[in-house]
N, C-alpha and C. Protein backbone atom coordinates (compact mmCIF):
# COMPACT_ATOMS: atom_id res chain seq x y z
N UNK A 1 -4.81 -39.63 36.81
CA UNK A 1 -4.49 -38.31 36.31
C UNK A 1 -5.50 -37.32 36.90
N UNK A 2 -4.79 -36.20 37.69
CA UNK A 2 -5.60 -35.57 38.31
C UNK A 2 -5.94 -33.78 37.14
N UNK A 3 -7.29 -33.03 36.55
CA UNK A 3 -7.66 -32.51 35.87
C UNK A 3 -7.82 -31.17 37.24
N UNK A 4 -7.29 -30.37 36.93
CA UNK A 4 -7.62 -29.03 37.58
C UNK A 4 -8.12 -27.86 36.37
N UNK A 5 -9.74 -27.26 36.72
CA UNK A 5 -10.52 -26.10 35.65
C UNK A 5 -10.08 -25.14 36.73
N UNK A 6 -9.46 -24.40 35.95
CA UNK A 6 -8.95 -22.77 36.36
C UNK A 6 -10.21 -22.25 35.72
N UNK A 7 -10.91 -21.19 36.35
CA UNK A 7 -12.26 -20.29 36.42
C UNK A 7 -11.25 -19.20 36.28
N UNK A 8 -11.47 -18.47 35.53
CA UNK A 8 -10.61 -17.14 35.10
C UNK A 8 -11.60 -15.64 35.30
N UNK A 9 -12.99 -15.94 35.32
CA UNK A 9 -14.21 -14.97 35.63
C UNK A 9 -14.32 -14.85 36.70
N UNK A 10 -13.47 -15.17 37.80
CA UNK A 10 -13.95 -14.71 38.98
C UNK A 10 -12.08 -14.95 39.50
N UNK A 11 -11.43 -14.36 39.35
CA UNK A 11 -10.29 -13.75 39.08
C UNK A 11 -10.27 -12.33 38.84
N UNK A 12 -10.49 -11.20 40.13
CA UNK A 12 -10.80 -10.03 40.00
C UNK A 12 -9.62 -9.31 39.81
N UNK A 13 -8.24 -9.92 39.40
CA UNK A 13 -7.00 -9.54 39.31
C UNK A 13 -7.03 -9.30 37.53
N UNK A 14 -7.82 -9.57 36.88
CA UNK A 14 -7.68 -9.63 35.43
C UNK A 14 -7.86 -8.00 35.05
N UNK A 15 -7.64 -7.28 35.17
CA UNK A 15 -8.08 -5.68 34.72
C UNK A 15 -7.19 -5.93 33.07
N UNK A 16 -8.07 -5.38 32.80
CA UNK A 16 -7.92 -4.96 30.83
C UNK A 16 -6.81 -4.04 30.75
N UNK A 17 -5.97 -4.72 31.21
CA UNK A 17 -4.86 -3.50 30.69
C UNK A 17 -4.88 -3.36 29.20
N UNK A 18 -5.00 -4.52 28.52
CA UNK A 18 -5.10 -4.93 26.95
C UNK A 18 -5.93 -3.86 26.33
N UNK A 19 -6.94 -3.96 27.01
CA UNK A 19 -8.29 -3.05 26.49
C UNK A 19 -8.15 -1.79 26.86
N UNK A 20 -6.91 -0.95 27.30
CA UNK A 20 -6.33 0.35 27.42
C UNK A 20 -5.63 0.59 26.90
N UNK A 21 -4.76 -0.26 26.50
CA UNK A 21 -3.86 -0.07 25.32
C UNK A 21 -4.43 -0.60 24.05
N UNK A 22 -5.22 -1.45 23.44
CA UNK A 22 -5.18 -0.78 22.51
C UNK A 22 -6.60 0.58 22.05
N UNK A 23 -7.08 0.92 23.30
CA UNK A 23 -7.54 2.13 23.56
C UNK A 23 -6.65 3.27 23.14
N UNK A 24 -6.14 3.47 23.58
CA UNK A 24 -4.58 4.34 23.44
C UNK A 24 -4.31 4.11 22.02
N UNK A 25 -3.95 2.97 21.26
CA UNK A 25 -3.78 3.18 20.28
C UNK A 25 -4.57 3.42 19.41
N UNK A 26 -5.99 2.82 19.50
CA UNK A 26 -7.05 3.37 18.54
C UNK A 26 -6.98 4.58 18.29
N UNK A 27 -7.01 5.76 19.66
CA UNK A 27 -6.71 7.22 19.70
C UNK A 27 -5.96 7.75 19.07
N UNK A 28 -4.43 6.96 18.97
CA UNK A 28 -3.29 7.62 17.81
C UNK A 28 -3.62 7.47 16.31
N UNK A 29 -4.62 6.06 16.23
CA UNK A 29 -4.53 6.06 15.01
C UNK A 29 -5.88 6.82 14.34
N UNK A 30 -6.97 6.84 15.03
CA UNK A 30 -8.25 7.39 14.44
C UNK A 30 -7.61 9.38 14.43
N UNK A 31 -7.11 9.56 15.48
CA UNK A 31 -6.90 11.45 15.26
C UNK A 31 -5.06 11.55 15.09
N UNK A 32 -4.73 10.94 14.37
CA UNK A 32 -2.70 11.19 14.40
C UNK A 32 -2.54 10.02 13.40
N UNK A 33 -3.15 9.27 12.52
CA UNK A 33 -2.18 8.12 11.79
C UNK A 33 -1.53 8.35 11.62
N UNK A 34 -0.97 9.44 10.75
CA UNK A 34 0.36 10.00 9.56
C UNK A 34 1.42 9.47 10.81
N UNK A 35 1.74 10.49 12.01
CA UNK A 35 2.51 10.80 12.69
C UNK A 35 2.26 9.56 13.26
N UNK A 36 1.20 8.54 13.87
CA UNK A 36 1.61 7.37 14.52
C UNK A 36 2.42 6.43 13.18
N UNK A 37 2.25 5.98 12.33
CA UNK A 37 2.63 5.56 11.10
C UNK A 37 4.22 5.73 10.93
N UNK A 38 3.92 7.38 10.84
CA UNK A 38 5.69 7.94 10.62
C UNK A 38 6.51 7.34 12.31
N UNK A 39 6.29 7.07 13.52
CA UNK A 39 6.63 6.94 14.55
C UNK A 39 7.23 5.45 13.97
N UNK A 40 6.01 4.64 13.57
CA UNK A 40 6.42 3.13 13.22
C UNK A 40 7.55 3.26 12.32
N UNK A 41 7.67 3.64 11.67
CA UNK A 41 9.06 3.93 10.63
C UNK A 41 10.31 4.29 11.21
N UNK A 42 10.13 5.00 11.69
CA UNK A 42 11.45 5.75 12.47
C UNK A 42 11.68 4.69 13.67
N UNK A 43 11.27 4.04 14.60
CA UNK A 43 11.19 2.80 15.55
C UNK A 43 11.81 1.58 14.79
N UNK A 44 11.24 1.47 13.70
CA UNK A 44 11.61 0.23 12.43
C UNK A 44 13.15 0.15 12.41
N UNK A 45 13.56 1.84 12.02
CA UNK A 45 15.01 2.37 11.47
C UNK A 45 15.92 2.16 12.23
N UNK A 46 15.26 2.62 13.90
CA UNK A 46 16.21 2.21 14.82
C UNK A 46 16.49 0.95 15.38
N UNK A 47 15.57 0.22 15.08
CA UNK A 47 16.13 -1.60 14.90
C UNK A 47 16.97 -1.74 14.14
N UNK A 48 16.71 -1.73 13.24
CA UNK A 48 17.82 -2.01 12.19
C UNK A 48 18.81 -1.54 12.19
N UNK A 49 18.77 -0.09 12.29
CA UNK A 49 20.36 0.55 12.86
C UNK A 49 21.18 -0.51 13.58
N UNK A 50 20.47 -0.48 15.09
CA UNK A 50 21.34 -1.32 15.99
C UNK A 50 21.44 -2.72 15.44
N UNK A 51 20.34 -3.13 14.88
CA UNK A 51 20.91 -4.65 14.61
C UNK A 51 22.02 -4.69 13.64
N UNK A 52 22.78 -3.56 13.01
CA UNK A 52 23.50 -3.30 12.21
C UNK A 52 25.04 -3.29 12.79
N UNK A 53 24.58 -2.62 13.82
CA UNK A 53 25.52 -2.19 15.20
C UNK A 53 26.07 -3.51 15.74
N UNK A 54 25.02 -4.07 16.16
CA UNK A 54 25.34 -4.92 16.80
C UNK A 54 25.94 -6.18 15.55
N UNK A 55 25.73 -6.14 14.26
CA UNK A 55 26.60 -7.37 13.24
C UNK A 55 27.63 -6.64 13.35
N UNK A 56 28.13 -5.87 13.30
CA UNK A 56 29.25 -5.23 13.34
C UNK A 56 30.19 -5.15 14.46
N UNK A 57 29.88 -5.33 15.57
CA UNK A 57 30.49 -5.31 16.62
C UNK A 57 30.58 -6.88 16.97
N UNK A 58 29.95 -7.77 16.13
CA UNK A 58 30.01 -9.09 16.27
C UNK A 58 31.26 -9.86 14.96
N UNK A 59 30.87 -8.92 14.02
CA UNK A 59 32.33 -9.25 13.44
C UNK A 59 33.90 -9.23 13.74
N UNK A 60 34.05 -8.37 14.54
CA UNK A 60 35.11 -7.60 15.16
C UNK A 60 35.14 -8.89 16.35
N UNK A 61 34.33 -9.02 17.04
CA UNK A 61 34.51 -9.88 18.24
C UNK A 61 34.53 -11.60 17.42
N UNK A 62 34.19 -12.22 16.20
CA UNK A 62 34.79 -13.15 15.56
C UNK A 62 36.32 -13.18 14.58
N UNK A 63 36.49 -11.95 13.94
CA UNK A 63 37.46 -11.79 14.11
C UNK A 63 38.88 -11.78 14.85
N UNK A 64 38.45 -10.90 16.14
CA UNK A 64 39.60 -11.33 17.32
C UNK A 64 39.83 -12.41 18.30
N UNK A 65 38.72 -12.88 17.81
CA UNK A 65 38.39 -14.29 19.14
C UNK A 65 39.08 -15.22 17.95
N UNK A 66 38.32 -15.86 16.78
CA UNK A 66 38.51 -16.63 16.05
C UNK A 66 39.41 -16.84 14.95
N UNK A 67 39.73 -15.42 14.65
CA UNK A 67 40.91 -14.85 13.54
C UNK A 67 40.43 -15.20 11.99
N UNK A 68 38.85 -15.23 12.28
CA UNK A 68 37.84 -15.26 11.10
C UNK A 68 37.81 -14.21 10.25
N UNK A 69 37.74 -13.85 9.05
CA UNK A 69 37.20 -13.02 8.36
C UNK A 69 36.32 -12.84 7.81
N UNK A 70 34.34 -13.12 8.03
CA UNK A 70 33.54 -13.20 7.25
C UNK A 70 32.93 -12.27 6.93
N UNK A 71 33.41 -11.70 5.31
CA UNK A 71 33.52 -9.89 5.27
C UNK A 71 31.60 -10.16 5.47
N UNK A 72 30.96 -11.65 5.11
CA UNK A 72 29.28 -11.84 4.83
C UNK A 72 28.89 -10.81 6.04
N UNK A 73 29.30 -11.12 7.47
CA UNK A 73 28.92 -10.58 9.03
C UNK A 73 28.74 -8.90 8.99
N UNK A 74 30.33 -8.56 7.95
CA UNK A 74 30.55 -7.30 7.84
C UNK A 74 29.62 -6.75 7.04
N UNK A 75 29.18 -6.80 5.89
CA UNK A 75 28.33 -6.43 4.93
C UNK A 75 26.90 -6.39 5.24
N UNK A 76 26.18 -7.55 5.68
CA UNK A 76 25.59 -7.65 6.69
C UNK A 76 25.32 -6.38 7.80
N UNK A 77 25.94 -6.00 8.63
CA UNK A 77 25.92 -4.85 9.58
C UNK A 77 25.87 -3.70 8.86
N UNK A 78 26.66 -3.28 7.94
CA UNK A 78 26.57 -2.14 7.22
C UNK A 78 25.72 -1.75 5.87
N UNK A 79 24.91 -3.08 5.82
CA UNK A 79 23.69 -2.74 4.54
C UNK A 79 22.37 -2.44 5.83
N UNK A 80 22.96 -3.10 7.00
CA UNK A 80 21.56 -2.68 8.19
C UNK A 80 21.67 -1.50 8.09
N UNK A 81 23.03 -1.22 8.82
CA UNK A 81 23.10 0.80 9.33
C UNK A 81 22.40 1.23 8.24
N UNK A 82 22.89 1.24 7.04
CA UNK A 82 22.01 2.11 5.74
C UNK A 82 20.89 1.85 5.78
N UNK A 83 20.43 0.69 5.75
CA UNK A 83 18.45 0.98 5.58
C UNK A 83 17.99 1.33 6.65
N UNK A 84 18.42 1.01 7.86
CA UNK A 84 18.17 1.84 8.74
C UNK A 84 18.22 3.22 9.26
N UNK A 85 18.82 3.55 8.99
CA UNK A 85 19.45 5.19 8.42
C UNK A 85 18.27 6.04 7.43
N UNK A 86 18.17 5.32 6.03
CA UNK A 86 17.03 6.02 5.49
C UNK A 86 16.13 5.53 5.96
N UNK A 87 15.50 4.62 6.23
CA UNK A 87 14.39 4.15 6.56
C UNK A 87 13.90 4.95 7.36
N UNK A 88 14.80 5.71 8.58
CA UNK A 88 14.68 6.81 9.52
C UNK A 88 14.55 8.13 8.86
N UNK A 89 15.30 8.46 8.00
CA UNK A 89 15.16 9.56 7.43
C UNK A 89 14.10 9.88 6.28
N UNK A 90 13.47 8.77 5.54
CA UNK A 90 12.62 8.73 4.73
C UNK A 90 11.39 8.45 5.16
N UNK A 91 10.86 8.45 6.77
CA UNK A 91 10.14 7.80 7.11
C UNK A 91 8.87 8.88 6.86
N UNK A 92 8.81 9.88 6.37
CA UNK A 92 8.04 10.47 5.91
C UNK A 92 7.18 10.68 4.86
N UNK A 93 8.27 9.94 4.14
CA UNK A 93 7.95 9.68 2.37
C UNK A 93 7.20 8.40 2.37
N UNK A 94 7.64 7.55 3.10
CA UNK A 94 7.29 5.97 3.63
C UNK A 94 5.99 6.44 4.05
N UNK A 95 5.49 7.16 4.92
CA UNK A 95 4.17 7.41 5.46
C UNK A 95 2.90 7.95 4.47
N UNK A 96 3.52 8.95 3.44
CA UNK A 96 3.07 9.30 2.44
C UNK A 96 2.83 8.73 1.49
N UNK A 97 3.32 7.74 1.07
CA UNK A 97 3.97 6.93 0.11
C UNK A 97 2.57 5.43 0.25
N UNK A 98 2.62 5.26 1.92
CA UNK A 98 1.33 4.41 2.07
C UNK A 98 -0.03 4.71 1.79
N UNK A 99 0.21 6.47 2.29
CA UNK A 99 -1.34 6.80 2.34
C UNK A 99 -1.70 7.24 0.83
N UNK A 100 -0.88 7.25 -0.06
CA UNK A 100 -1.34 7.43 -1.72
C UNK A 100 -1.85 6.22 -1.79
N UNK A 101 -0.97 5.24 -1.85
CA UNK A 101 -1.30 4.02 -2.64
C UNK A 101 -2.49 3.73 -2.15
N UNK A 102 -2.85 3.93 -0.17
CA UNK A 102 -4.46 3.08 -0.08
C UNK A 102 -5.16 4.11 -0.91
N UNK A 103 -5.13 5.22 -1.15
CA UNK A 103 -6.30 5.96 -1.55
C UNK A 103 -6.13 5.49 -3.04
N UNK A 104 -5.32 5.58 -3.90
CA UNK A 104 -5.31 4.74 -5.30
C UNK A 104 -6.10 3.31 -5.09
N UNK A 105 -5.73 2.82 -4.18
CA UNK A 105 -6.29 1.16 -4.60
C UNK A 105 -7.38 1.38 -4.08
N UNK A 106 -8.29 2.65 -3.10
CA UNK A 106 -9.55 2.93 -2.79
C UNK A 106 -10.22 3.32 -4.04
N UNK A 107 -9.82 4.24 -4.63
CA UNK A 107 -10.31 4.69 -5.85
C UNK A 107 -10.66 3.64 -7.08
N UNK A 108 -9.06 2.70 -7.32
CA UNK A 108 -9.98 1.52 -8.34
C UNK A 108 -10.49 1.12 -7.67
N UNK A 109 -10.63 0.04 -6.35
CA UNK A 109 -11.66 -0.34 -6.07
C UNK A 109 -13.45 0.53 -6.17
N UNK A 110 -13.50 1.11 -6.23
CA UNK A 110 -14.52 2.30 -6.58
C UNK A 110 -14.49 1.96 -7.58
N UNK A 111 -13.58 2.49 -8.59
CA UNK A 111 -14.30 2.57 -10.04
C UNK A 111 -14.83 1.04 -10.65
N UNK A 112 -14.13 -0.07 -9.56
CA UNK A 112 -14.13 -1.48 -10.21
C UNK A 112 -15.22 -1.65 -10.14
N UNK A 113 -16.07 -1.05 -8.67
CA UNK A 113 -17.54 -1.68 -8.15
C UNK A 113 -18.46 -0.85 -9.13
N UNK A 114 -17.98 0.31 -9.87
CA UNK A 114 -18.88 1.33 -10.30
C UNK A 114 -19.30 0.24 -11.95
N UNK A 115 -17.72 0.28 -12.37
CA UNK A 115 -18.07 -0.29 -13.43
C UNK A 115 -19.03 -1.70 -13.57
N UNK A 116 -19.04 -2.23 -12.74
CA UNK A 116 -19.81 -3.50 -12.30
C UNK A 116 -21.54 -3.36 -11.64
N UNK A 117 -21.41 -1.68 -11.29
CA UNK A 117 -23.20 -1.65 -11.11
C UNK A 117 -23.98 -1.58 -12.18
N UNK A 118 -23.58 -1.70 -13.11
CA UNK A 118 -24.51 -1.86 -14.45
C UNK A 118 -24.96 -3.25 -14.78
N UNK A 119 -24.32 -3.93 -14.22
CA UNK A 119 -24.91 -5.42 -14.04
C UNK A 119 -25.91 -5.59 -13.32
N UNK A 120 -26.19 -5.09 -12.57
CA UNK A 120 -27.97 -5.18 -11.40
C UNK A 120 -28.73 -3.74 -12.00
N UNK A 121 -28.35 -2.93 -12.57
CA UNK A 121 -29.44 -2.27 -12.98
C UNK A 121 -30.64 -2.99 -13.87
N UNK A 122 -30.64 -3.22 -13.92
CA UNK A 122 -32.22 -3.85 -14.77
C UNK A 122 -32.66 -4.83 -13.63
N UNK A 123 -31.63 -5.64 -13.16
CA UNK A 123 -32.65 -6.85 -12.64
C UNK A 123 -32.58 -6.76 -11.16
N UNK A 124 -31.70 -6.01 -10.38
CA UNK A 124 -32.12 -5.64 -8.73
C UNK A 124 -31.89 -3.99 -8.98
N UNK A 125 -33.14 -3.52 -8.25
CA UNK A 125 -32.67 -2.42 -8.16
C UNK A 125 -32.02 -2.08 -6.97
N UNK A 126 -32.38 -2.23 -5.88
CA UNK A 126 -32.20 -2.33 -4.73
C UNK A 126 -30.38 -2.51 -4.20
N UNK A 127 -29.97 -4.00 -4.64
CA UNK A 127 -28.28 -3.90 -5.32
C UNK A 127 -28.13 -3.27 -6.06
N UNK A 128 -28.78 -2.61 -6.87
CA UNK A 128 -27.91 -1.35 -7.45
C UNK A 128 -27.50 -0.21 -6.66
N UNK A 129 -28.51 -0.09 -6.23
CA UNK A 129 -28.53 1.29 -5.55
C UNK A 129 -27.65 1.13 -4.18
N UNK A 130 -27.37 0.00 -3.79
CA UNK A 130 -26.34 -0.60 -2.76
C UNK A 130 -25.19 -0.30 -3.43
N UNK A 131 -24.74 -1.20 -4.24
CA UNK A 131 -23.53 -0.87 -4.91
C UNK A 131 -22.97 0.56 -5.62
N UNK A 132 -24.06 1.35 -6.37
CA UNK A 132 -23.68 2.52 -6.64
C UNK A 132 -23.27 3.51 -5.35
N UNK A 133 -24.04 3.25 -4.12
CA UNK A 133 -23.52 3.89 -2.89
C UNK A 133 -21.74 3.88 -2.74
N UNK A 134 -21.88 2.16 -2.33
CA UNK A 134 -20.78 1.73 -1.97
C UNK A 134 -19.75 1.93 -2.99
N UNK A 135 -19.55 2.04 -4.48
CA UNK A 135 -18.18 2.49 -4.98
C UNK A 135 -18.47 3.54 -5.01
N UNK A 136 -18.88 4.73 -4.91
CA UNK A 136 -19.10 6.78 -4.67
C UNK A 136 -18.09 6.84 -3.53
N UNK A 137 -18.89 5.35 -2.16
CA UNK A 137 -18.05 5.85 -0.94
C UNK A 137 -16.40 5.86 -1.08
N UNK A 138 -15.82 4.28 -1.60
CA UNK A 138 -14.99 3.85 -2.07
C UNK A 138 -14.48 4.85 -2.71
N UNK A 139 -14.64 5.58 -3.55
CA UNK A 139 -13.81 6.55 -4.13
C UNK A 139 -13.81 7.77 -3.56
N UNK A 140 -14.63 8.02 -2.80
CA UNK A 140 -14.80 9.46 -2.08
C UNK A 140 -13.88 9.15 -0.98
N UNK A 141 -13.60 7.75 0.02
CA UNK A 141 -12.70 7.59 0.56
C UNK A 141 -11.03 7.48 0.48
N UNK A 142 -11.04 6.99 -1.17
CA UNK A 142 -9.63 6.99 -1.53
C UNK A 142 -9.17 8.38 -1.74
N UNK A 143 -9.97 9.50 -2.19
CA UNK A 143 -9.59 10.86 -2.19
C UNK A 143 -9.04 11.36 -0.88
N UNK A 144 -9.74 11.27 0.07
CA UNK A 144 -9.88 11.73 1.21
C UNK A 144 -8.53 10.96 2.20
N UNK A 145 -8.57 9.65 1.35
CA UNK A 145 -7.11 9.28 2.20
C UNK A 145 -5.93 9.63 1.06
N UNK A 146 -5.97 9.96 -0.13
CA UNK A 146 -4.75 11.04 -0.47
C UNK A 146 -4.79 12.23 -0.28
N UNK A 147 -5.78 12.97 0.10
CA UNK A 147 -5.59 14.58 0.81
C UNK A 147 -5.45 14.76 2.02
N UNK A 148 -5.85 13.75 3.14
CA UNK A 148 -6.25 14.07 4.28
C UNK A 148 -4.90 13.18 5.15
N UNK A 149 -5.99 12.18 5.41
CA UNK A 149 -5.63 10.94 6.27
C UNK A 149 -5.61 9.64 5.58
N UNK A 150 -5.02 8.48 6.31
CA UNK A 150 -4.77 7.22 5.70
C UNK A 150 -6.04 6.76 6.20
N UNK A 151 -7.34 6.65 5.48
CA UNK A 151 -8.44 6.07 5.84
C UNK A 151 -8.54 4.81 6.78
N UNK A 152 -8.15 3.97 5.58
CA UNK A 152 -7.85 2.62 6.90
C UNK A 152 -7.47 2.87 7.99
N UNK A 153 -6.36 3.35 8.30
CA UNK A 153 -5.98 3.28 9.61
C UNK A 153 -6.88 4.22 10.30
N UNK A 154 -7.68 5.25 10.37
CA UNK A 154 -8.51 5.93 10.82
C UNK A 154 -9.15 4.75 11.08
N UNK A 155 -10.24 4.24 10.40
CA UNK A 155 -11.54 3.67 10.69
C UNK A 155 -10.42 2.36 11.63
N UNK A 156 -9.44 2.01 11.76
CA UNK A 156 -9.17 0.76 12.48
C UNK A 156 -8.61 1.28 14.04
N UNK A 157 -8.71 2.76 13.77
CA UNK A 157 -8.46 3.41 15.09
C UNK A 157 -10.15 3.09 15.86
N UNK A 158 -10.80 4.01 14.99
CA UNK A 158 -12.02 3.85 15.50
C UNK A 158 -13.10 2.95 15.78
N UNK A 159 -12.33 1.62 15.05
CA UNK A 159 -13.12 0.36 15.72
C UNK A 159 -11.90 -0.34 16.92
N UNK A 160 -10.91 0.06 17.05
CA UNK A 160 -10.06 -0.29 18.26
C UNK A 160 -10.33 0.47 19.03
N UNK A 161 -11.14 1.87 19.10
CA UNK A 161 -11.70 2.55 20.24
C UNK A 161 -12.96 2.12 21.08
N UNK A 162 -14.09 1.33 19.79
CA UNK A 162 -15.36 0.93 19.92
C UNK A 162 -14.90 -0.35 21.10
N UNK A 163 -14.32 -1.05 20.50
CA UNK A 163 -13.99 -2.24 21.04
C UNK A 163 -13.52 -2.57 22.09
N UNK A 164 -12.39 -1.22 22.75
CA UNK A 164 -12.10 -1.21 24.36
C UNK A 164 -12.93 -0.34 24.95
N UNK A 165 -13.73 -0.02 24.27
CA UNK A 165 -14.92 0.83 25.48
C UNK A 165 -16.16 -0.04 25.71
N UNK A 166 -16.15 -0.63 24.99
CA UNK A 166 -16.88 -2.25 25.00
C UNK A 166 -16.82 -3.00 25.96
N UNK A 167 -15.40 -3.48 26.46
CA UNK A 167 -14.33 -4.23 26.47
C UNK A 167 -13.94 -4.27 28.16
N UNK A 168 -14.17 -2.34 28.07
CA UNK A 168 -13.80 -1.70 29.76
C UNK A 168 -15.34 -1.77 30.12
N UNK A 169 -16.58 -1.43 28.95
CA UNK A 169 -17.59 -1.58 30.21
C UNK A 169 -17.87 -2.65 30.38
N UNK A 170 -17.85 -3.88 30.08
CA UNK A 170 -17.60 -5.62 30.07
C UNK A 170 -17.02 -5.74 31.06
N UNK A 171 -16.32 -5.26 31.30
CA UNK A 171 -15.29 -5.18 32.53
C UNK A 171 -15.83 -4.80 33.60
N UNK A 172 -16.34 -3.54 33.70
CA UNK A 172 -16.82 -2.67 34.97
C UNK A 172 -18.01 -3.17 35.21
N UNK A 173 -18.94 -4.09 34.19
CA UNK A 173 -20.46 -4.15 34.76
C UNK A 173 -19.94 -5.63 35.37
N UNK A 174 -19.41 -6.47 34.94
CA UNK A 174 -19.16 -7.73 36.03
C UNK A 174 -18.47 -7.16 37.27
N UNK A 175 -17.52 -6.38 37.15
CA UNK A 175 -16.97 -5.85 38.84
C UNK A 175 -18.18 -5.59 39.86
N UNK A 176 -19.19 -4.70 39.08
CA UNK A 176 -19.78 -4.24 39.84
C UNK A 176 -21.30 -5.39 40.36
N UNK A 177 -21.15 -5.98 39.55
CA UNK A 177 -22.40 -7.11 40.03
C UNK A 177 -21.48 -7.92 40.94
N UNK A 178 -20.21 -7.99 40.71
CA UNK A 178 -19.80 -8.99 42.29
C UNK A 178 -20.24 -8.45 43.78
């Protein structure tokens, strides 16, 4: 049995396309979530549409081929078109609708950690004063992602930005030492 090691580091054909895209997307999501978010929704809708389309146009073609009637195929296609349909049209409410709830479940989480720093007050201060930080932030963040922006997805923009600029100069300092 003959063993061949493929060396993939000295393969100067590898360019990070990976690490540009999700560059690119970090960008939509750290300065645009709502609207990248709302994009995912409306993209979602139009799957489903067509896959709706397409049960439907597949009933019709078992029908005339087979002289089947499975209204299941039919119903099927036309509960797609509809959620697909609002799903498209609601995809706003859907976007909104996410960025409440993280900022709600930011906020209890906050109040959960708050209520729980009274447990290290007497005997660390140090974790206290950690933890009282950290649920203030926690709730100052869940505000900020029901007025503003969807926090999470911000900060996961901005560590998918960290990470292909990382990623590209990882890239460019081995090019350039060859």
């Amino acid at each position: 049995m003959k063993v061949t090691v493929i060396n993939h580091q000295n393969n100067e054909s590898n360019f990070p396309i990976g690490s540009i895209l999700l560059l690119i997307l970090g960008i939509f999501l750290a300065f645009n979530s709502e609207g990248f978010l709302s994009s995912i929704f409306i993209f979602l809708g139009i799957l489903i549409t067509l896959y709706g389309i397409f049960k439907i146009i597949r009933y019709y073609q078992i029908k005339n081929q087979f002289h089947l009637d499975d209204s299941r195929v039919m119903m099927s296609g036309v509960s797609s078109i509809i959620i697909g349909i609002l799903t498209i049209l609601l995809a706003s409410f859907l976007t909104n609708a996410i960025q409440i709830i993280t900022g709600i479940w930011l906020i209890f989480s906050g109040l959960t950690k708050l209520g729980n720093v009274s447990l290290y007050k007497s005997n660390h201060t140090r974790t206290y004063i950690i933890e009282l930080i950290v649920s203030i932030l926690f709730i100052l963040l869940g505000i900020y992602s029901i007025f503003a922006e969807n926090v999470v997805l911000v900060v996961l923009g901005i560590i998918l930005i960290i990470y292909s600029i990382i990623d590209l100069v990882n890239y460019f300092t081995r090019m350039t030492r060859k």
